[in-house]
Protein backbone atom coordinates (compact mmCIF):
# COMPACT_ATOMS: atom_id res chain seq x y z
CA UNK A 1 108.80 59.01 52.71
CA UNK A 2 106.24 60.77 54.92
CA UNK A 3 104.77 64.18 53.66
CA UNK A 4 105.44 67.38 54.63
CA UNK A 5 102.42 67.07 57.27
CA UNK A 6 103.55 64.49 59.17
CA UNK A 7 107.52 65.95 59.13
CA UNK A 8 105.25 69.65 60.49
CA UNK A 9 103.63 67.42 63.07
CA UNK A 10 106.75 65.37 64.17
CA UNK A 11 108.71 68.56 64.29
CA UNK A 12 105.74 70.04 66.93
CA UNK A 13 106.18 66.95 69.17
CA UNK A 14 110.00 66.96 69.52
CA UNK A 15 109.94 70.62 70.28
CA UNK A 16 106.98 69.89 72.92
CA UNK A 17 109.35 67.41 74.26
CA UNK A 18 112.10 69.42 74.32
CA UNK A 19 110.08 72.13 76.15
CA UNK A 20 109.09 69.77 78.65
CA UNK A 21 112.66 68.24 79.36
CA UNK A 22 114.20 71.83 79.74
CA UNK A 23 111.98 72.75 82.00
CA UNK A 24 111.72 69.83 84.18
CA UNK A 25 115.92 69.53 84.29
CA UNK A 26 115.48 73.31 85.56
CA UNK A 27 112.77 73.11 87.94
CA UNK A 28 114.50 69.70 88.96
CA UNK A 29 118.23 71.69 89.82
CA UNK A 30 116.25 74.71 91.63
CA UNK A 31 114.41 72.63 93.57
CA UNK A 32 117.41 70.39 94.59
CA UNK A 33 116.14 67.22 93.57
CA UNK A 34 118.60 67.10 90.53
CA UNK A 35 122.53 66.85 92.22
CA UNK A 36 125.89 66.90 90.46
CA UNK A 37 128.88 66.20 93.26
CA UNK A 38 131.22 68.60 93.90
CA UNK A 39 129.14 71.48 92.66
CA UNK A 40 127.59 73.96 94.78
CA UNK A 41 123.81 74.25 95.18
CA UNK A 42 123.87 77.80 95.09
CA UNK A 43 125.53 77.49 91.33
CA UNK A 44 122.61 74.72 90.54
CA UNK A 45 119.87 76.46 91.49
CA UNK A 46 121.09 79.19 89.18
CA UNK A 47 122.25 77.08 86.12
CA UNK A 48 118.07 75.79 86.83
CA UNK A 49 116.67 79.65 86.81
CA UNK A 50 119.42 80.19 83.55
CA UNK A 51 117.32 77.18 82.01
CA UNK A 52 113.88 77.76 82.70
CA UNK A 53 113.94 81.61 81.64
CA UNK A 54 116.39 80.60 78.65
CA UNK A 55 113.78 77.85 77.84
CA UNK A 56 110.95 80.26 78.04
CA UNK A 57 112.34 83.14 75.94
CA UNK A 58 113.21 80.16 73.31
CA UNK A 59 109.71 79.34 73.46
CA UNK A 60 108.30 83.11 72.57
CA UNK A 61 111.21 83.73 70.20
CA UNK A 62 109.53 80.35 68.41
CA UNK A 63 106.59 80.98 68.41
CA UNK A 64 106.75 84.62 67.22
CA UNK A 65 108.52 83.41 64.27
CA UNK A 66 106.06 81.32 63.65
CA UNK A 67 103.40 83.49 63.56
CA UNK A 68 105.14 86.34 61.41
C-alpha cells in the first residue's frame, strides 16, 4: 500500500493531467480543429471558451483551497 506521499504526489499528476486535457479539448473546439457533426461551430467555439475559463477558475478555486 503506498504512503500518503506517493497517494499526495499521484493525486498532483492526475490533476496536472486533467488541467492539461481540459484545456487542450477547449483550445482544440475554439480553434476548430476539434469537430462534432451536426453541431454548429459557433456553439463549439463557445462550449471551448465555457471550458477553458471553467477549467481556469477550477484551477484558482484549487489551489486557494490548498493554500488556506
Amino acid at each position: 500500500m503506498p504512503n500518503k506521499t506517493a497517494k499526495n504526489i499521484l493525486a498532483i499528476i492526475m490533476w496536472i493531467v486533467g488541467i492539461i486535457i481540459s484545456l487542450a479539448v477547449g483550445f482544440g473546439l475554439i480553434s476548430k480543429v476539434l469537430a462534432i457533426p451536426y453541431i454548429p461551430s459557433l456553439v463549439l467555439i463557445i462550449v471551448g471558451w465555457i471550458a477553458v475559463v471553467s477549467t481556469v477558475i477550477g484551477m484558482i478555486i484549487a489551489i486557494v483551497n490548498y493554500f488556506n
